[in-house]
Protein backbone atom coordinates (compact mmCIF):
# COMPACT_ATOMS: atom_id res chain seq x y z
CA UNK A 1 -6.43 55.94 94.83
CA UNK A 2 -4.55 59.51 94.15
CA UNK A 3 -6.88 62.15 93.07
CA UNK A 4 -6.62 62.50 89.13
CA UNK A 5 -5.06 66.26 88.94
CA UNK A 6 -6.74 68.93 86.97
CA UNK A 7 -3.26 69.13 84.95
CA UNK A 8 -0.14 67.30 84.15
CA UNK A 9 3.11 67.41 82.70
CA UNK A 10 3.33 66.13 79.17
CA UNK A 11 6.93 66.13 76.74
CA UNK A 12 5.00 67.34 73.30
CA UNK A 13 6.23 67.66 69.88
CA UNK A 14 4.66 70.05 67.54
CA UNK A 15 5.63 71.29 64.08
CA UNK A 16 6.63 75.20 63.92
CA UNK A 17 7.23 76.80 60.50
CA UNK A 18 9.05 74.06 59.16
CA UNK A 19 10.56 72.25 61.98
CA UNK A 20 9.81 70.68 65.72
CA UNK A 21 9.16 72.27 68.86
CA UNK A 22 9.56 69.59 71.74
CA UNK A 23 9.38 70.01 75.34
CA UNK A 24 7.73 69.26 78.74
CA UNK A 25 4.07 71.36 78.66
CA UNK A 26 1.36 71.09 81.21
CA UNK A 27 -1.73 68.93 79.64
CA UNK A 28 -5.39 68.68 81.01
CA UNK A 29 -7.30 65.21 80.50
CA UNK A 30 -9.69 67.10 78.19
CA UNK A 31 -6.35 67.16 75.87
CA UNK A 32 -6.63 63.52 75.84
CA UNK A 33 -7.76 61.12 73.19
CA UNK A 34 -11.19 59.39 73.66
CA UNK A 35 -11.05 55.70 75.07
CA UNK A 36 -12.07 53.44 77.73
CA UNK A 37 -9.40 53.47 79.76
CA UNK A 38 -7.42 56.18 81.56
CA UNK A 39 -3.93 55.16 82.94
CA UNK A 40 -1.49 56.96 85.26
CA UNK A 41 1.63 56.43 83.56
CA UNK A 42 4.26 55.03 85.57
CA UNK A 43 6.75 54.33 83.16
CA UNK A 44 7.94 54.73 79.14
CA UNK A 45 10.70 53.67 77.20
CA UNK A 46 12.59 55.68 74.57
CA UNK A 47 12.48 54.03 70.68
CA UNK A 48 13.76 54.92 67.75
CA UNK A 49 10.09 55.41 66.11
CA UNK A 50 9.79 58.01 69.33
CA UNK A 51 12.80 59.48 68.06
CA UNK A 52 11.37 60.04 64.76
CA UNK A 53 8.22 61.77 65.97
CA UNK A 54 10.25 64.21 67.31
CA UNK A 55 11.70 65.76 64.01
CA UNK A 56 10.44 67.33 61.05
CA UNK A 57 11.04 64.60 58.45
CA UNK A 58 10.47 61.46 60.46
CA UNK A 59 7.06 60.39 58.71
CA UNK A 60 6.08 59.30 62.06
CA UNK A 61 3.94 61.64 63.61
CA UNK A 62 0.32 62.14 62.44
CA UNK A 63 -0.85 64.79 64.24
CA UNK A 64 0.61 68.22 65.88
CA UNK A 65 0.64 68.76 68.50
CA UNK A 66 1.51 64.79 69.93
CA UNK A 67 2.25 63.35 72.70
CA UNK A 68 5.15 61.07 71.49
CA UNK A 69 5.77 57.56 73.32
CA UNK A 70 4.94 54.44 71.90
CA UNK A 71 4.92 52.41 75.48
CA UNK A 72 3.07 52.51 77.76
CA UNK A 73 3.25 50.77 81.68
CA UNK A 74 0.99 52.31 84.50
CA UNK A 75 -1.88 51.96 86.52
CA UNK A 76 -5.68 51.99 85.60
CA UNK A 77 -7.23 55.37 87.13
CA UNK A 78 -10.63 55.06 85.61
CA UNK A 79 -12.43 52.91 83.05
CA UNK A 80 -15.65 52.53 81.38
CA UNK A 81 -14.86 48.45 80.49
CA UNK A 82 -14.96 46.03 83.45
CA UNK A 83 -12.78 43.99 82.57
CA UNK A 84 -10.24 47.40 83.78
CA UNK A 85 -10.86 48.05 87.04
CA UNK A 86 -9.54 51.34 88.88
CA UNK A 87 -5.54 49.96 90.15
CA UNK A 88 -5.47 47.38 87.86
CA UNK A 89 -1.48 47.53 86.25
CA UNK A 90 -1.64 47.58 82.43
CA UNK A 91 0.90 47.52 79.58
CA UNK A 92 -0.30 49.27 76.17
CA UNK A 93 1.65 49.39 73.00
CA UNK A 94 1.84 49.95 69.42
CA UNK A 95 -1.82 50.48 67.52
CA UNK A 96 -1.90 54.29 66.98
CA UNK A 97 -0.45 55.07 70.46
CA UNK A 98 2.26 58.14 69.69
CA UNK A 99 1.69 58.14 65.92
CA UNK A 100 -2.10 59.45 66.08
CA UNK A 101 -3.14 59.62 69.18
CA UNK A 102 -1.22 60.86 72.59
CA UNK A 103 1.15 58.20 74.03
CA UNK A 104 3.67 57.66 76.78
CA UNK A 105 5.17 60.57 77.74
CA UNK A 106 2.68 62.33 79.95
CA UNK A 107 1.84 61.60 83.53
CA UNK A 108 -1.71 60.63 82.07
CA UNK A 109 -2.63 58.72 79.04
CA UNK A 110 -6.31 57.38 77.69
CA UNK A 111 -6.58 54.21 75.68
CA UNK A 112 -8.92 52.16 74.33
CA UNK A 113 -9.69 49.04 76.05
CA UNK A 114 -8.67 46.84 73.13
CA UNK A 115 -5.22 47.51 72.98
CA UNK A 116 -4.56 47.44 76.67
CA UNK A 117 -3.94 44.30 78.97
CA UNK A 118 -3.05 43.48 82.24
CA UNK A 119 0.91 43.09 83.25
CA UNK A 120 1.94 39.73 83.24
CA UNK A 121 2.42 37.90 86.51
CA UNK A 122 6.05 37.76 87.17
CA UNK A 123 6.88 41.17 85.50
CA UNK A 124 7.14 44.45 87.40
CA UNK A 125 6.28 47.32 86.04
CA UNK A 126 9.73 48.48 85.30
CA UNK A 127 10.46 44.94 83.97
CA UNK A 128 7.32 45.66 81.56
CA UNK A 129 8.57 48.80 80.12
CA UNK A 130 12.61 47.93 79.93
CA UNK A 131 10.97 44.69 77.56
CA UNK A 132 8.46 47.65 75.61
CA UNK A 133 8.38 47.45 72.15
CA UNK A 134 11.88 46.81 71.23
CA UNK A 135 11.79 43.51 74.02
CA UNK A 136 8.10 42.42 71.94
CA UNK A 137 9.81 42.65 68.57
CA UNK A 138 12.49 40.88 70.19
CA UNK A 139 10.58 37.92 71.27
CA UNK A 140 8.64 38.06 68.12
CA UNK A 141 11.57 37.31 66.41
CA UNK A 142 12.67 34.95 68.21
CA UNK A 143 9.57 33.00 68.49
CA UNK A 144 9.03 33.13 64.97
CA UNK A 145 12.61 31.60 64.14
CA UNK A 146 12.29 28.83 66.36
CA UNK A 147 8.57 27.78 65.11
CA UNK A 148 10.37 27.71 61.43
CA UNK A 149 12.66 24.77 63.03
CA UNK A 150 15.01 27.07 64.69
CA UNK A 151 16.99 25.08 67.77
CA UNK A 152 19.90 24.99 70.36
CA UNK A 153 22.84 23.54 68.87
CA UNK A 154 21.94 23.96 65.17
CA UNK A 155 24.66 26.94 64.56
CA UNK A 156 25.53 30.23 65.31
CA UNK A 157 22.14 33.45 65.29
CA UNK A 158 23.61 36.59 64.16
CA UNK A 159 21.63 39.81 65.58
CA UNK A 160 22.54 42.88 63.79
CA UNK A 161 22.49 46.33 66.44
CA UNK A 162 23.46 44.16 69.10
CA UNK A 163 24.38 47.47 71.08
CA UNK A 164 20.39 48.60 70.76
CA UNK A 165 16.79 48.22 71.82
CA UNK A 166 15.63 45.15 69.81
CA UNK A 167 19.15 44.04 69.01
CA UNK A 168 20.06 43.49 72.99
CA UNK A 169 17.01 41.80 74.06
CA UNK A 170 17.17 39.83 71.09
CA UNK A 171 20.78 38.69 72.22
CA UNK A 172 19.40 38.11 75.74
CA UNK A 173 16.52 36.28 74.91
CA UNK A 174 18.12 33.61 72.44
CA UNK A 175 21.27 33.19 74.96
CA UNK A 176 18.97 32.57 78.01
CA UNK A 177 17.58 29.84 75.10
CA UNK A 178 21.02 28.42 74.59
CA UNK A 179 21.76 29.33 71.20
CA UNK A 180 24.69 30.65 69.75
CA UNK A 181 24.68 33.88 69.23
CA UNK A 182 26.75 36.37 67.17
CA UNK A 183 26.55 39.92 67.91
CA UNK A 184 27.22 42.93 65.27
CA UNK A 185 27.69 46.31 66.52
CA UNK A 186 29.13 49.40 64.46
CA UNK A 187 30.10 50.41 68.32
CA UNK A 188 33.54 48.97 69.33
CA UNK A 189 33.73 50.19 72.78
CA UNK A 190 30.08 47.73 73.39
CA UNK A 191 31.91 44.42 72.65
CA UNK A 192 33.80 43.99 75.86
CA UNK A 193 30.38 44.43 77.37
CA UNK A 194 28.45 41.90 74.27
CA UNK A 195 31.51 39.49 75.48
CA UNK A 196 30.87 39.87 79.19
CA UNK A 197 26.86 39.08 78.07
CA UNK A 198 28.13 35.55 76.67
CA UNK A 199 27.74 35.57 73.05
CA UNK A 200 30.41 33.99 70.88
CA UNK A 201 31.39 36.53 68.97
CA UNK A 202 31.79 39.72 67.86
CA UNK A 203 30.92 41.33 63.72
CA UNK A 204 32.16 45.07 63.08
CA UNK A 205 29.88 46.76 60.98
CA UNK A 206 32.42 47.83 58.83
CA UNK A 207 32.69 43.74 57.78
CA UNK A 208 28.70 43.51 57.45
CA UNK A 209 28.78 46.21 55.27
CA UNK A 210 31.32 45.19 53.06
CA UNK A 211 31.33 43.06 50.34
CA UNK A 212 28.22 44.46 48.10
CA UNK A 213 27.16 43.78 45.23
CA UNK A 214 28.14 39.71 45.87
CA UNK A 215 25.12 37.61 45.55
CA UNK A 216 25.99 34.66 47.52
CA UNK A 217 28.76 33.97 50.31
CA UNK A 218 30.09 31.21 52.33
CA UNK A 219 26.63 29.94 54.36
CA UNK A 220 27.32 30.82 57.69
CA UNK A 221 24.35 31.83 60.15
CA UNK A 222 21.54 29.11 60.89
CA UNK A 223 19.10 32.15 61.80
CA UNK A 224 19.44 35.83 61.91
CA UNK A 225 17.57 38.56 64.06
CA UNK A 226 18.15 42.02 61.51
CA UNK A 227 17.48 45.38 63.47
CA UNK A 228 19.41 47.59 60.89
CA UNK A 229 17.63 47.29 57.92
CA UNK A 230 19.45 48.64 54.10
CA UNK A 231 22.84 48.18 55.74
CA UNK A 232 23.27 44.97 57.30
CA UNK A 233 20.19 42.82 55.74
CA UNK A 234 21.95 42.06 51.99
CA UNK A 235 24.93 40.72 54.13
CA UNK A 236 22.64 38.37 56.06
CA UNK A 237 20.69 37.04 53.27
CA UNK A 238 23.54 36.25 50.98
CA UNK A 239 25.42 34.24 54.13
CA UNK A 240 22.43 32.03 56.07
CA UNK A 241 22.84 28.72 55.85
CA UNK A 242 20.07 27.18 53.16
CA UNK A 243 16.33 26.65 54.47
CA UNK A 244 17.62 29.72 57.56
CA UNK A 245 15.34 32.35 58.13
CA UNK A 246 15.83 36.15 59.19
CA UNK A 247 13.30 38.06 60.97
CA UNK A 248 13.46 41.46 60.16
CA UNK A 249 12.75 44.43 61.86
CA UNK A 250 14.46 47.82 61.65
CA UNK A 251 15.16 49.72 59.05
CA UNK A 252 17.68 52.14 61.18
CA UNK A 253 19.86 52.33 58.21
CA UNK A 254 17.25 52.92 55.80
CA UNK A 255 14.46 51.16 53.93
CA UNK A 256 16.32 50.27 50.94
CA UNK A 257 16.93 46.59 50.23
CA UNK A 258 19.63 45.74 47.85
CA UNK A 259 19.82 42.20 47.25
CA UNK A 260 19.60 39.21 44.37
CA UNK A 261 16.87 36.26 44.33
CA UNK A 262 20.32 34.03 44.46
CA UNK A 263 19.55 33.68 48.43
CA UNK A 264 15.60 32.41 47.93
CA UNK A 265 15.44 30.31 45.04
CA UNK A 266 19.01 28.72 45.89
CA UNK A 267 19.24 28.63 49.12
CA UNK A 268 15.70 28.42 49.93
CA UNK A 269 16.07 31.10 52.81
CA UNK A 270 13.50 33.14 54.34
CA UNK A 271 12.93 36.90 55.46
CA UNK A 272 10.17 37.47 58.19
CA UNK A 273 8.87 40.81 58.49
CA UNK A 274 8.16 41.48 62.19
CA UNK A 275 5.39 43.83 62.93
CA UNK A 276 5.13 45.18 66.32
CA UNK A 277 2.58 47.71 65.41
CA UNK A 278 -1.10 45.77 64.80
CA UNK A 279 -1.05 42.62 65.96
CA UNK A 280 -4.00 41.22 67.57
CA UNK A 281 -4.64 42.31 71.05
CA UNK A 282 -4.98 38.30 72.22
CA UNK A 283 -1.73 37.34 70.33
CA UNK A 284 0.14 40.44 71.78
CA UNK A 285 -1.15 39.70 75.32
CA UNK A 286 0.01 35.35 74.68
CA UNK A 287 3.46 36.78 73.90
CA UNK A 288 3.96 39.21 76.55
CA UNK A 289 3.16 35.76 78.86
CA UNK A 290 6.08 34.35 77.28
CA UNK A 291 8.28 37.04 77.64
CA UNK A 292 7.34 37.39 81.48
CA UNK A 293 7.94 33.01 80.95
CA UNK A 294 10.17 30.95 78.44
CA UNK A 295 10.87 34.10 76.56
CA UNK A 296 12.19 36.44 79.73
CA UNK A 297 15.43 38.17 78.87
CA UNK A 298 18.48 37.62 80.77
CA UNK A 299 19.79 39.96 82.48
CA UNK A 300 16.56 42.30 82.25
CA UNK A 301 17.50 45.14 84.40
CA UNK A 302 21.08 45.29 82.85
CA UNK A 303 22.06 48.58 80.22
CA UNK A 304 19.39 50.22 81.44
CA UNK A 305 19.11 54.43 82.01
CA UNK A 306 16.23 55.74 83.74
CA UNK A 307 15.24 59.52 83.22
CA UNK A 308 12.41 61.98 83.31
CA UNK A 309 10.93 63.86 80.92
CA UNK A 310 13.15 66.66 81.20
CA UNK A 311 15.73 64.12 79.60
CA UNK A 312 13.84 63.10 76.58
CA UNK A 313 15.42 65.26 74.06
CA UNK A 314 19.21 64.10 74.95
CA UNK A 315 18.02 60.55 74.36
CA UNK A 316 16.30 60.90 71.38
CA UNK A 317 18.91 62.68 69.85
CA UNK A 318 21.31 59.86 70.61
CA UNK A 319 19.08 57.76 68.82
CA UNK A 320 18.71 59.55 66.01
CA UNK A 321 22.67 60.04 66.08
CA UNK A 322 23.23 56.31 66.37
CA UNK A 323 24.86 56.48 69.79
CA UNK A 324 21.92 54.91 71.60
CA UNK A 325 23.57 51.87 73.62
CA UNK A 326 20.72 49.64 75.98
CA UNK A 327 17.51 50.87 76.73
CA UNK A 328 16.06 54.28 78.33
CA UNK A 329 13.52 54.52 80.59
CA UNK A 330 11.58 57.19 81.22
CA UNK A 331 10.21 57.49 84.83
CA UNK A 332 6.72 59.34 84.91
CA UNK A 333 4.90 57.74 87.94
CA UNK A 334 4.66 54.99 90.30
């Protein structure tokens, strides 16, 4: 095992007189939260509620300084729990991890035992943290649409954001299922590339978007996976087919939800709020055997950029300025 350095680098965010400082600093562990576990971080990904941390109106970030990073793949480096011993691989996400407490992006991160398990047999390490948060709310969704009844062959799924995070895996995870899946993307150079992925179709934004203030339209979608939030939702509620079900998960667009109770109490649809945040440790750690199982993505490795830390602030920027397309990765360790 590598000898645990007296310091490491660390991308920080900290308020300044109104706005955000954010860059790469060098951290000690005695900057680190308490817990029972210490990782080496090996590998991050890049989310939008990273991205959010970052600036001075994102309603994300707790404390100041932080450590944003909301992922977290590496390898156990000490531990006060045996159930963690020293080399062990672990995944930890959501909980307070980059909102509270010091996250992902630092060579070194401490966590407590309860919201850490091991990585899935069958998953790398790089697998683990291209899947991250955005592939768990992914499979989430998913899961949660087919236990309402969901199947192959029962229609077209329409994932909103197609281009992003959630949006992509989502796409992946229900084509490698055999369902039909629609994509919408407010990004017209990514449908060649949605196309080449094999989903049926194509949406624009621009015709998601349209069309408000109608409470009902044709029924069209026999399940939905919604990563946009205020822009795109109304559009899917007022066009599932009746008893369908959208799981819900962004809010990209805004928190805002402009709709009628024409969808619900005639159509008898349903909107699932995903939460990717507090769920159980033993139900997190049963889905993340799925996804490394039944669940896996197609395609994992594919729209996929791996940087350092030194590259965090072009990425999050793109997310914040909609142009995020695939997944980053950022490449601490390992």
């Amino acid at each position: 095992m590598t000898a645990i350095p007296d310091r490491f680098d660390a991308f920080v965010a900290e308020k300044v007189d109104g706005g955000v400082e954010r860059g790469v600093r060098s951290l000690s562990l005695d900057d680190l939260p308490p817990g029972e576990v210490l990782v080496r971080v090996d590998w991050s990904g890049v989310n939008y509620k990273d991205a959010l941390a970052t600036i001075p109106d994102g309603r994300v970030a707790r404390i100041s300084p932080l450590v944003p990073g909301i992922d977290i793949v590496g390898t156990v480096v000490a531990s006060e729990d045996a159930a963690f011993a020293n080399g062990t691989q672990v995944v930890a996400h959501g909980y307070e991890i980059g909102v509270s407490r010091h996250g992902g992006f630092a060579a070194y991160a401490r966590v407590p035992a309860g919201w850490t398990f091991a990585l899935p047999a069958g998953l790398s390490p790089r697998d683990a943290a291209a899947i991250g948060t955005a592939g768990y709310t992914a499979a989430a969704s998913v899961a949660v649409l087919e236990e309402r009844g969901l199947r192959p062959g029962d229609g077209p799924v329409l994932v909103t954001g197609a281009s992003g995070g959630v949006g992509g895996i989502a796409s992946r995870i229900l084509l490698a299922r055999g369902h039909e899946v629609w994509a919408m993307t407010g990004k017209p150079a990514a449908a060649e590339r949605l196309r080449a992925r094999g989903v049926a179709g194509i949406l624009p934004r621009d015709a998601v978007v349209a069309g408000e203030g109608r409470p009902l339209e044709t029924e069209r979608w026999a399940g939905a996976v919604d990563c946009v939030g205020a822009a795109t939702l109304p559009y899917v509620l007022r066009t599932l087919r009746r008893g369908a079900a959208v799981a819900a998960s962004g809010n990209a667009s805004g928190p805002a939800l402009a709709t009628t109770v024409f969808p619900f109490i005639l159509r008898g649809v349903a909107l699932l709020g995903m939460d990717s945040s507090m769920v159980p440790i033993d139900e997190r750690r049963a889905l993340w055997g799925r996804l490394a199982t039944d669940l896996r993505p197609a395609s994992l490795g594919d729209d996929v950029t791996e940087i350092g830390l030194e590259g965090l602030p072009g990425a999050l920027d793109a997310i914040l300025g909609g142009r995020a397309e695939g997944r980053w990765l950022v490449r601490i360790g390992g």
